[in-house]
Protein backbone atom coordinates (compact mmCIF):
# COMPACT_ATOMS: atom_id res chain seq x y z
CA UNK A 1 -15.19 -31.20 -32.20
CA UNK A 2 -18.64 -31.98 -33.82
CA UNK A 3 -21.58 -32.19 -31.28
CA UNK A 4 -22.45 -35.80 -29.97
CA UNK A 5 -18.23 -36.55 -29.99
CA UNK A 6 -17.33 -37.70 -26.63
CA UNK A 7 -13.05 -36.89 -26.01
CA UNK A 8 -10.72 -39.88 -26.46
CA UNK A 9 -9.39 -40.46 -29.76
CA UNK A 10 -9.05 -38.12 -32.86
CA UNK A 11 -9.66 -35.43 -30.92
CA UNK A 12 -9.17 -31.84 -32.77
CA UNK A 13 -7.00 -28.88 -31.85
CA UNK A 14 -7.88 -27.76 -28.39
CA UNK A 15 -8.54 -24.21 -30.27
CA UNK A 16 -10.87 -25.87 -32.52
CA UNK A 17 -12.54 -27.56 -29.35
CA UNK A 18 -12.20 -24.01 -27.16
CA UNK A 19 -14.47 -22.29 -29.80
CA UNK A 20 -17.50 -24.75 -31.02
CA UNK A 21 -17.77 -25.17 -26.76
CA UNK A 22 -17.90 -21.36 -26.26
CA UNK A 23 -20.13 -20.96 -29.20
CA UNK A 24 -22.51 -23.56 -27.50
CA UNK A 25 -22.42 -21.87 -24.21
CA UNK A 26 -23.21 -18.57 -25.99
CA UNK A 27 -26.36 -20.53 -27.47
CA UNK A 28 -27.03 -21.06 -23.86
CA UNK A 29 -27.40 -17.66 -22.46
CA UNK A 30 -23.82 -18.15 -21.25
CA UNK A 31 -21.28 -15.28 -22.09
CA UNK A 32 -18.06 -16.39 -22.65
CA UNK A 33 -15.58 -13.68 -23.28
CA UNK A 34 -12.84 -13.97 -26.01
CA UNK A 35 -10.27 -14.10 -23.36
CA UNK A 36 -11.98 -17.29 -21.11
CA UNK A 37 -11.84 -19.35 -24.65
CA UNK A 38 -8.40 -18.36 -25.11
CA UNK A 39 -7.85 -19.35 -21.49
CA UNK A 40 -10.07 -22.98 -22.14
CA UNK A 41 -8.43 -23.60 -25.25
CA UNK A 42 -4.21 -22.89 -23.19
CA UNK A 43 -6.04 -25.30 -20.04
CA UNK A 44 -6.92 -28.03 -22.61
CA UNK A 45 -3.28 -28.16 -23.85
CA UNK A 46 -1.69 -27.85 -20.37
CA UNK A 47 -3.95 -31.03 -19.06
CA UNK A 48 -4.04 -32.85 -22.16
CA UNK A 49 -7.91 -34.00 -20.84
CA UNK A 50 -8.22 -37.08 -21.84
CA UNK A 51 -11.17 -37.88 -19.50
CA UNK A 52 -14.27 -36.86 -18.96
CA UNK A 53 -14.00 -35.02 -15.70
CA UNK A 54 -11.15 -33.73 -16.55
CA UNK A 55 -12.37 -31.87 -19.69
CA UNK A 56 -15.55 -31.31 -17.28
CA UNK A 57 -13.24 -28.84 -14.87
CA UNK A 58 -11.49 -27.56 -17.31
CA UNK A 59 -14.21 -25.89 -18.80
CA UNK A 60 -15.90 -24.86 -15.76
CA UNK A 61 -12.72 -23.57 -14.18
CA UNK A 62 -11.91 -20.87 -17.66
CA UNK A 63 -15.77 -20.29 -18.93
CA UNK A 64 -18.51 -20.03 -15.86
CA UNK A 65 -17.94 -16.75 -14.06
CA UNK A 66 -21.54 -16.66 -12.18
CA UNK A 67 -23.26 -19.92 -10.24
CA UNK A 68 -26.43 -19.07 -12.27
CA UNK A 69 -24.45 -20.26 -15.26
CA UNK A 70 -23.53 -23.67 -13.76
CA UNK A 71 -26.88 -25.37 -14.92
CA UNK A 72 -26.53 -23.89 -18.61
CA UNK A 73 -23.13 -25.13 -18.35
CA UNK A 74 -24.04 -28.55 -17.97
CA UNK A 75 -26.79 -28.75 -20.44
CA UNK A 76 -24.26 -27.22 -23.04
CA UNK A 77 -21.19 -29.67 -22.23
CA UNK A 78 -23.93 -33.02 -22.28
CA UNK A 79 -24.77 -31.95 -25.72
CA UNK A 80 -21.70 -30.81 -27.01
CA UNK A 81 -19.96 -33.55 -26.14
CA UNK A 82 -22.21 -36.25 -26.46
CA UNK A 83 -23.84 -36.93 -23.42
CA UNK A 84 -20.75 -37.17 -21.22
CA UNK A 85 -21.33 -37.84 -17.64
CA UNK A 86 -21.35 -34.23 -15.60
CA UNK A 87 -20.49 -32.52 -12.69
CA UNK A 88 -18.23 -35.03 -11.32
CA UNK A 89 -15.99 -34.01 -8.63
CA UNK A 90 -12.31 -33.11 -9.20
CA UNK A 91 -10.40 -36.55 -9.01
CA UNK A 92 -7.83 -34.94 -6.31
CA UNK A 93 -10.21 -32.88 -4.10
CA UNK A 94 -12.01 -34.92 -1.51
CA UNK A 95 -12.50 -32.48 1.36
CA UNK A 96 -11.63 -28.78 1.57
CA UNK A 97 -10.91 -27.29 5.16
CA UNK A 98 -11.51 -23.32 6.34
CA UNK A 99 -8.28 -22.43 8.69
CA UNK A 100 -8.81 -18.95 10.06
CA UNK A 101 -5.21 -17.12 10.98
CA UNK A 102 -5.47 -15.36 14.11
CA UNK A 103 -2.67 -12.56 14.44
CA UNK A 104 -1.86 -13.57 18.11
CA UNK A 105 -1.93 -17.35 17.45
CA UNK A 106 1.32 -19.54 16.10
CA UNK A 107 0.29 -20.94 12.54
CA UNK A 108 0.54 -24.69 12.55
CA UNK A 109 1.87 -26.86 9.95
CA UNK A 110 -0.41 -28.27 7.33
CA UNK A 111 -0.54 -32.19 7.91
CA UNK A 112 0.79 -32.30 11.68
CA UNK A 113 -0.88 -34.58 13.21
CA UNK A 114 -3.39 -35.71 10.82
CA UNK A 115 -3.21 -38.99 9.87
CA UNK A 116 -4.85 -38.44 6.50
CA UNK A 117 -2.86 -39.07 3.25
CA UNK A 118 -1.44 -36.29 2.16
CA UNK A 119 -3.45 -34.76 -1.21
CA UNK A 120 -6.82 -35.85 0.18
CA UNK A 121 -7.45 -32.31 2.20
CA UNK A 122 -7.30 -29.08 -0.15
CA UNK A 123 -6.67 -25.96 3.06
CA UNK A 124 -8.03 -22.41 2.44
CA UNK A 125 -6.54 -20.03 4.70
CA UNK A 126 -8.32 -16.76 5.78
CA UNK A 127 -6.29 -14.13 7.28
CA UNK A 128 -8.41 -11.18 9.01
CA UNK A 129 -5.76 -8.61 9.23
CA UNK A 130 -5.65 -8.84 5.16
CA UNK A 131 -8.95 -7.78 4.85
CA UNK A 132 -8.51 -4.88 7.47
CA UNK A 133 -5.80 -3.97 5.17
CA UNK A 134 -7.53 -2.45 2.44
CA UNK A 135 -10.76 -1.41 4.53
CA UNK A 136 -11.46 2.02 4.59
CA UNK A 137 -10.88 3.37 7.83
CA UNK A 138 -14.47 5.21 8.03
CA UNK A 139 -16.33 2.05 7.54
CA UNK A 140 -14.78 -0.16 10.21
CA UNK A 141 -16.70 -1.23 13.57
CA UNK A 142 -14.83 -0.14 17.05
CA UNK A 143 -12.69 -3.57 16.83
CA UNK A 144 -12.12 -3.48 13.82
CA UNK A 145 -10.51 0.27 13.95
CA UNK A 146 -8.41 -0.93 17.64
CA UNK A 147 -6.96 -4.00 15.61
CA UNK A 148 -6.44 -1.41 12.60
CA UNK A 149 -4.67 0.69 15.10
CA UNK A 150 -2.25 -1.86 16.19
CA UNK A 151 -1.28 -2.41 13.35
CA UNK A 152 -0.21 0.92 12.57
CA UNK A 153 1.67 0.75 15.31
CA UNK A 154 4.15 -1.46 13.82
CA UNK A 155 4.57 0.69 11.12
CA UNK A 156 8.22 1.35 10.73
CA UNK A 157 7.88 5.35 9.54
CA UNK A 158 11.51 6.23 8.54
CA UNK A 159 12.38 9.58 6.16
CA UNK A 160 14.53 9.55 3.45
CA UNK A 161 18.79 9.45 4.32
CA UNK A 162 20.83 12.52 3.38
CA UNK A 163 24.64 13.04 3.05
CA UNK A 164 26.41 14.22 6.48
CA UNK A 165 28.95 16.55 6.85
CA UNK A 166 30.80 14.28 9.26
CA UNK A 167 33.00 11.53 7.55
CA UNK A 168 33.50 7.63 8.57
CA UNK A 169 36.03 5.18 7.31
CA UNK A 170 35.55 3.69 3.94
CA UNK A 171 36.16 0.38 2.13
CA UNK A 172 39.43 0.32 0.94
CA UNK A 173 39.95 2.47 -2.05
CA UNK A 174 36.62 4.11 -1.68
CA UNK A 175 36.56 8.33 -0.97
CA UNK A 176 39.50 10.42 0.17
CA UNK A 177 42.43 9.67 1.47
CA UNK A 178 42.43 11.05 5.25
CA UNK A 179 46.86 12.12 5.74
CA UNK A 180 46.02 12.25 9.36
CA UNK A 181 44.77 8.78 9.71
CA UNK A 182 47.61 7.23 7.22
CA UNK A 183 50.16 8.57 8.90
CA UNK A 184 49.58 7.36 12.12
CA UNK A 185 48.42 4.12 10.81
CA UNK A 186 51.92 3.93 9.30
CA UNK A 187 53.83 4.45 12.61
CA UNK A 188 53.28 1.00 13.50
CA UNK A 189 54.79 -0.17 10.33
CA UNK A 190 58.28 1.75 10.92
CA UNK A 191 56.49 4.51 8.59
CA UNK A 192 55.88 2.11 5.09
CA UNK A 193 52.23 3.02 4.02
CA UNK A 194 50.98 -0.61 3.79
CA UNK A 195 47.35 0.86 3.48
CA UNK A 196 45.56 3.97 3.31
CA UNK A 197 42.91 5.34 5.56
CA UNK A 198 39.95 6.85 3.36
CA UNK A 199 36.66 8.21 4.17
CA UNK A 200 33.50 8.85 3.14
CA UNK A 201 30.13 10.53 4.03
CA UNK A 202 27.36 9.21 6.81
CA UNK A 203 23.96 8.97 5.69
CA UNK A 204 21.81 10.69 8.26
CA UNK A 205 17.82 10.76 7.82
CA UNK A 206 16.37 13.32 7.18
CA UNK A 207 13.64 15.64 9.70
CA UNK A 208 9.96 14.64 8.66
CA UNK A 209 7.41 17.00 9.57
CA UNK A 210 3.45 15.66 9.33
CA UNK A 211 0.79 18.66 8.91
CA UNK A 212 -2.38 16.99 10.43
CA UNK A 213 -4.98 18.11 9.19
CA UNK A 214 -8.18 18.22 12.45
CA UNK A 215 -11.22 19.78 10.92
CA UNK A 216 -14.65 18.27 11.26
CA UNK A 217 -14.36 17.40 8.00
CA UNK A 218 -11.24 14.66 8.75
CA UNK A 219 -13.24 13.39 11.56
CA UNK A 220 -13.27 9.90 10.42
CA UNK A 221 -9.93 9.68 9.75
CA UNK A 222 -8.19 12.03 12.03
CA UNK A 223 -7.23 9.72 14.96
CA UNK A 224 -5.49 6.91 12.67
CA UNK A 225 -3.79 9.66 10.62
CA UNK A 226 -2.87 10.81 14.31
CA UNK A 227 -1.99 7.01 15.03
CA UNK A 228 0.24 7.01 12.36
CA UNK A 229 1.88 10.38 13.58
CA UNK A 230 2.51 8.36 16.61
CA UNK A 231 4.01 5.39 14.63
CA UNK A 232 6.70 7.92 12.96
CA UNK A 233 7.49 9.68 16.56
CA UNK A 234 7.93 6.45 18.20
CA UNK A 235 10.45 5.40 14.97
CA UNK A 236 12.88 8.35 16.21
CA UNK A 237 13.33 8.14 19.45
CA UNK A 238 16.12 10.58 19.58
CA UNK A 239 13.92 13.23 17.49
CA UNK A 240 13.67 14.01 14.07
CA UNK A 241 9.93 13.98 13.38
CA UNK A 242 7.72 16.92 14.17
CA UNK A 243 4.03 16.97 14.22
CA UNK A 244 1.79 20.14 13.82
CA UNK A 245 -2.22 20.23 13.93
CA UNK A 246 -4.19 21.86 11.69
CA UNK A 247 -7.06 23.60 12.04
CA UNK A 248 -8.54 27.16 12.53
CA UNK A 249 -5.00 27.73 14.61
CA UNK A 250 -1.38 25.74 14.40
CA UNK A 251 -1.04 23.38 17.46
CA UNK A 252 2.45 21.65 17.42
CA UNK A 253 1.95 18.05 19.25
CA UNK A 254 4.94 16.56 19.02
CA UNK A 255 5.35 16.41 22.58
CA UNK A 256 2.37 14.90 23.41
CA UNK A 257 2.65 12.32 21.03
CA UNK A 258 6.31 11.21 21.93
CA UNK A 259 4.93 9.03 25.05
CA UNK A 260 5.09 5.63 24.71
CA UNK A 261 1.39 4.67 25.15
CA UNK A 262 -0.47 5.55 22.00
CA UNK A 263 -4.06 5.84 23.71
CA UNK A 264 -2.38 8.03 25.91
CA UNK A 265 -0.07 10.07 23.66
CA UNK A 266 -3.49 10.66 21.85
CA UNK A 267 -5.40 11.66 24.48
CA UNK A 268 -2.52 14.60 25.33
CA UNK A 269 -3.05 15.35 21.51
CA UNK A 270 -6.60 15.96 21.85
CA UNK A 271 -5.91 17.59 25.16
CA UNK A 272 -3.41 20.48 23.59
CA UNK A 273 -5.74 20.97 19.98
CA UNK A 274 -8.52 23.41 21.15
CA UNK A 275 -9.97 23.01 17.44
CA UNK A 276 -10.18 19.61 17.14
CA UNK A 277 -13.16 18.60 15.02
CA UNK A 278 -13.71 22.20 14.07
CA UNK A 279 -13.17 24.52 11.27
CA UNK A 280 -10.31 25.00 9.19
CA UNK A 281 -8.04 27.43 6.87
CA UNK A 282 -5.22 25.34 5.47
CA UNK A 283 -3.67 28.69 3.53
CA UNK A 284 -3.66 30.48 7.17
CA UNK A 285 -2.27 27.70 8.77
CA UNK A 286 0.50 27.28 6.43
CA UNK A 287 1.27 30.58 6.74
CA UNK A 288 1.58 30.41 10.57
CA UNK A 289 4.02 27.21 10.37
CA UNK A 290 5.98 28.89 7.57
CA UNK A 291 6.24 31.89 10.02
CA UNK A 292 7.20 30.36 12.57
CA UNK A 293 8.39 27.18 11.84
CA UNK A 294 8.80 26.27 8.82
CA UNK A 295 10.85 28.53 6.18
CA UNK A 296 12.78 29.29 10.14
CA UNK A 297 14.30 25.50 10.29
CA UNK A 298 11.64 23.23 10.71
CA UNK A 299 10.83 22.01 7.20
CA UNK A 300 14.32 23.58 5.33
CA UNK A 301 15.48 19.69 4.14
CA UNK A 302 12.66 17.84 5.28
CA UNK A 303 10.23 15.36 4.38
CA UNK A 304 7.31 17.48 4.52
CA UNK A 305 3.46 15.30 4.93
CA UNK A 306 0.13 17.31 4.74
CA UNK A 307 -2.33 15.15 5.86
CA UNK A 308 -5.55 16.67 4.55
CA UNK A 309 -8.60 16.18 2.35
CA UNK A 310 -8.35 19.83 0.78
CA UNK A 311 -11.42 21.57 1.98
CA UNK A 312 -10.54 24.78 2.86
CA UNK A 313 -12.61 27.80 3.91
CA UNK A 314 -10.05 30.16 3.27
CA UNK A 315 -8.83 32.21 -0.17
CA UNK A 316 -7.11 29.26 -1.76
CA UNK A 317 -4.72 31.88 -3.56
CA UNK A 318 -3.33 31.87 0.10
CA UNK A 319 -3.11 28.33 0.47
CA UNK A 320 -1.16 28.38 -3.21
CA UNK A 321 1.11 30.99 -2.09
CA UNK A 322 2.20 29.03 1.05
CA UNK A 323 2.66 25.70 -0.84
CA UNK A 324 4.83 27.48 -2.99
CA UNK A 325 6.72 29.10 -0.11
CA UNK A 326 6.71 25.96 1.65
CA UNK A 327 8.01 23.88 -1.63
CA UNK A 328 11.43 26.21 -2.45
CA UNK A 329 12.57 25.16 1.31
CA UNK A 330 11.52 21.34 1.50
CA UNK A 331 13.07 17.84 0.26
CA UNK A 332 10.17 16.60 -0.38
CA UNK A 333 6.42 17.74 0.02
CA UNK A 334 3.54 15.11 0.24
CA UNK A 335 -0.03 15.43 0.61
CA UNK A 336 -2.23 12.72 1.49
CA UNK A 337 -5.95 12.87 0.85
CA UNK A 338 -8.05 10.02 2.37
CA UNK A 339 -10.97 11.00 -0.20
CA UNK A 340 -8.95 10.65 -2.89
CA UNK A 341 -9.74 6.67 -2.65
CA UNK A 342 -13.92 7.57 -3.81
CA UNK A 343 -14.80 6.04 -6.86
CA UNK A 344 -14.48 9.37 -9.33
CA UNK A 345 -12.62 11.70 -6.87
CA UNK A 346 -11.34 14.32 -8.46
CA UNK A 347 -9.36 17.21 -6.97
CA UNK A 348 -11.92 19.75 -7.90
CA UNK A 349 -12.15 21.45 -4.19
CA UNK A 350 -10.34 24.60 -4.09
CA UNK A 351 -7.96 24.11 -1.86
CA UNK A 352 -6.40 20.93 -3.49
CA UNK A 353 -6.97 22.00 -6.61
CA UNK A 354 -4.91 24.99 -5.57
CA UNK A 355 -2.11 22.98 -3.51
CA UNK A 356 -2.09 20.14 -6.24
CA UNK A 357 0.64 21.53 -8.77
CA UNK A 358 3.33 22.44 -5.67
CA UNK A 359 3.60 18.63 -4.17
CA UNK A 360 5.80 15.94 -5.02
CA UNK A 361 3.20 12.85 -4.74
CA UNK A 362 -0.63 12.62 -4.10
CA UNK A 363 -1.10 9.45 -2.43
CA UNK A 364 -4.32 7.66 -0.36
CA UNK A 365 -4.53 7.80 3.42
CA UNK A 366 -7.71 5.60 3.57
CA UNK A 367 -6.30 2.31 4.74
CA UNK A 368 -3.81 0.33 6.34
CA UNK A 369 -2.57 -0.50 2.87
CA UNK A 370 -2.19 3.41 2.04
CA UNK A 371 -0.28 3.96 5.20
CA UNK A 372 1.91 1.26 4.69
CA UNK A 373 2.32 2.64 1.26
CA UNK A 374 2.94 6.16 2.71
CA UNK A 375 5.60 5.04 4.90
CA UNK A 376 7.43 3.47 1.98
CA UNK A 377 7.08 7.19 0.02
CA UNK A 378 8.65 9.20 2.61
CA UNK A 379 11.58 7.18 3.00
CA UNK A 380 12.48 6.93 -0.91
CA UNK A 381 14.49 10.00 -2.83
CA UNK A 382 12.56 13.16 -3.71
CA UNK A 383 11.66 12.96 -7.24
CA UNK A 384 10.93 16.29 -9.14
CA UNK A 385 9.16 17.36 -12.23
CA UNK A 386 5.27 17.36 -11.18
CA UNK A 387 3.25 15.77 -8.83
CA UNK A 388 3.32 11.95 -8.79
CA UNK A 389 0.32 10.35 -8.38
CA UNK A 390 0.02 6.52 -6.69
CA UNK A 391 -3.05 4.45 -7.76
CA UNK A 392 -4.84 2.17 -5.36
CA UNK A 393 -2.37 -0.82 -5.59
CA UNK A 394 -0.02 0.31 -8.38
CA UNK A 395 2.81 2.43 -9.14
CA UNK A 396 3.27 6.03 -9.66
CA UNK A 397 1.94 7.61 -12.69
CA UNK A 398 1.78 11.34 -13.89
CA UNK A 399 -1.10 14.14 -12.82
């Protein structure tokens, strides 16, 4: 469109129109990636803009990124397009309301009870417990990190299902047929087999078993990890999830941490760990749980966690040979770094650089988010073949 052309009739492609604007804003100061014209140039044929405000928003919706811009904005669309009355207000928006969710607080129903038309009122809601979700857990005040808490609570923490020895009745035609069943099913029927009995397999879950790593150097994340190990205990009631410290020594907790009150099944925690905040040698310790529980029973067919960041003071050859040890007996082995989250990280330290090729995934344990992540991991089917790693907010992709 040629400068000094207000829109109405004749108006040119909306391509044509996308790029002598963006090449105005450009003359500006304004930068106006190739992907915003694109994006002005699809909004122009999706709103057919026919009006000044209209063609006013749609611009300033796909091409100003920065407030600073705004002003350059407006200079460039009054002489591109002829002097065209700016900054009008969107023809639908006349008010715009804040409504703050509260977790504990029934969310209401937008329009009850106002007796404004409906379309005059645009609602932004703005949900705390979203933005606790991807906070890292070192940064957040006391209340945030009890609300954090509570909600790893809820956390449903359930391992992966294996195949039982012990058979159940199956849909008809599914699995074996079970003689002993059929025949005395067909005693009522004067001996005809109308239909036979067959069984199948019960799914079972599978033990987990959490490694919790209690250094000094996991201080800021040791009691929500150890939250979360309460989550998972409270999930099996009946058993199936064991819970070790880690540290200069092995301290299992699982006891402690299977009464009902977390700030008191955390308190018994810190109670039995003697090295709590202290030192640690992760190859040692692994070679104390293998010892003694691990290779014995514990871990053999489990969903194995290690909830460390990989410093380790030891001889990381140790900690290799124990993750290898530790790997021929498991289901699945995961180890979940909270540093791994830093802009750069990389798993140069020695101890995860040594553990790194023997796990099954390398995930985040910074967050709510990354928990809630975790808790999806250990209940999916082992996957072999290398170490999977899961990006902040995406899926898993190879080490």
């Amino acid at each position: 469109m040629p400068e000094g052309r207000a829109p109405g009739r004749d108006v040119p492609p909306p391509e044509d129109v996308a790029v002598g604007f963006a090449q105005a804003l450009r003359a500006e100061g304004v930068a106006v990636p190739p992907g915003a014209t694109v994006g002005f140039a699809t909004a122009l044929g999706a709103v057919r803009a026919q009006r000044p405000s209209e063609l006013y928003w749609a611009g300033r919706a796909t091409l100003v990124h920065r407030p600073e811009d705004v002003a350059a904005f407006d200079r460039a669309f009054g002489r591109f397009f002829g002097g065209v009355a700016r900054g009008a207000a969107p023809p639908a928006l006349r008010s715009v309301e804040l409504h703050v969710d509260a977790a504990d607080e029934d969310q209401a129903t937008p329009g009850v009870g106002d007796d404004r038309p409906p379309g005059e009122t645009v609602t932004v809601r703005w949900s705390p417990v979203e933005v606790l979700r991807h906070r890292d857990l070192a940064t957040c005040t006391p209340e945030e990190l009890a609300e954090t808490h509570r909600l790893i609570g809820d956390l449903a923490v359930h391992a992966a299902q294996r195949r039982s020895r012990r058979r159940r009745p199956a849909a008809r035609g599914a699995g074996p047929l079970d003689v002993r069943s059929t025949i005395r099913r067909a005693l009522r029927t004067g001996g005809e087999v109308t239909r036979p009995v067959t069984t199948e397999r019960r799914q079972r879950p599978r033990r987990l078993v959490l490694l919790l790593d209690v250094s000094g150097s996991m201080g800021p994340y040791a009691r929500s990890l150890a939250r979360f190990a309460h989550a998972a205990v409270a999930a099996r009631r009946r058993g199936g999830v064991e819970v070790f410290a880690l540290g200069t020594r092995v301290t299992r907790i699982s006891r402690e941490l299977a009464t009902h009150d977390p700030d008191e099944a955390l308190r018994c925690a810190a109670d039995a760990v003697a090295d709590w905040s202290g030192g640690t040698r992760l190859g040692d310790g692994l070679r104390r749980f293998n010892d003694r529980w691990g290779v014995r029973g514990v871990a053999r067919g489990a969903v194995v966690v290690i909830l460390s960041d990989g410093w380790d003071r030891g001889d990381p050859a140790v900690l290799a040979d124990e993750m290898a040890r530790l790997r021929r007996v498991v289901h699945r082995l995961v180890w979940v770094n909270p540093l791994k989250a830093s802009p750069g990280y990389a798993p140069l330290a020695r101890g995860m650089a040594a553990a790194l090729p023997h796990v099954d995934d390398f995930v985040e344990g910074h967050s709510l988010a990354s928990l809630e992540a975790l808790a999806r991991i250990v209940g999916e089917p082992a996957v072999r073949g290398g170490a999977r790693v899961m990006p902040a907010g995406g899926g898993p992709v190879g080490w």
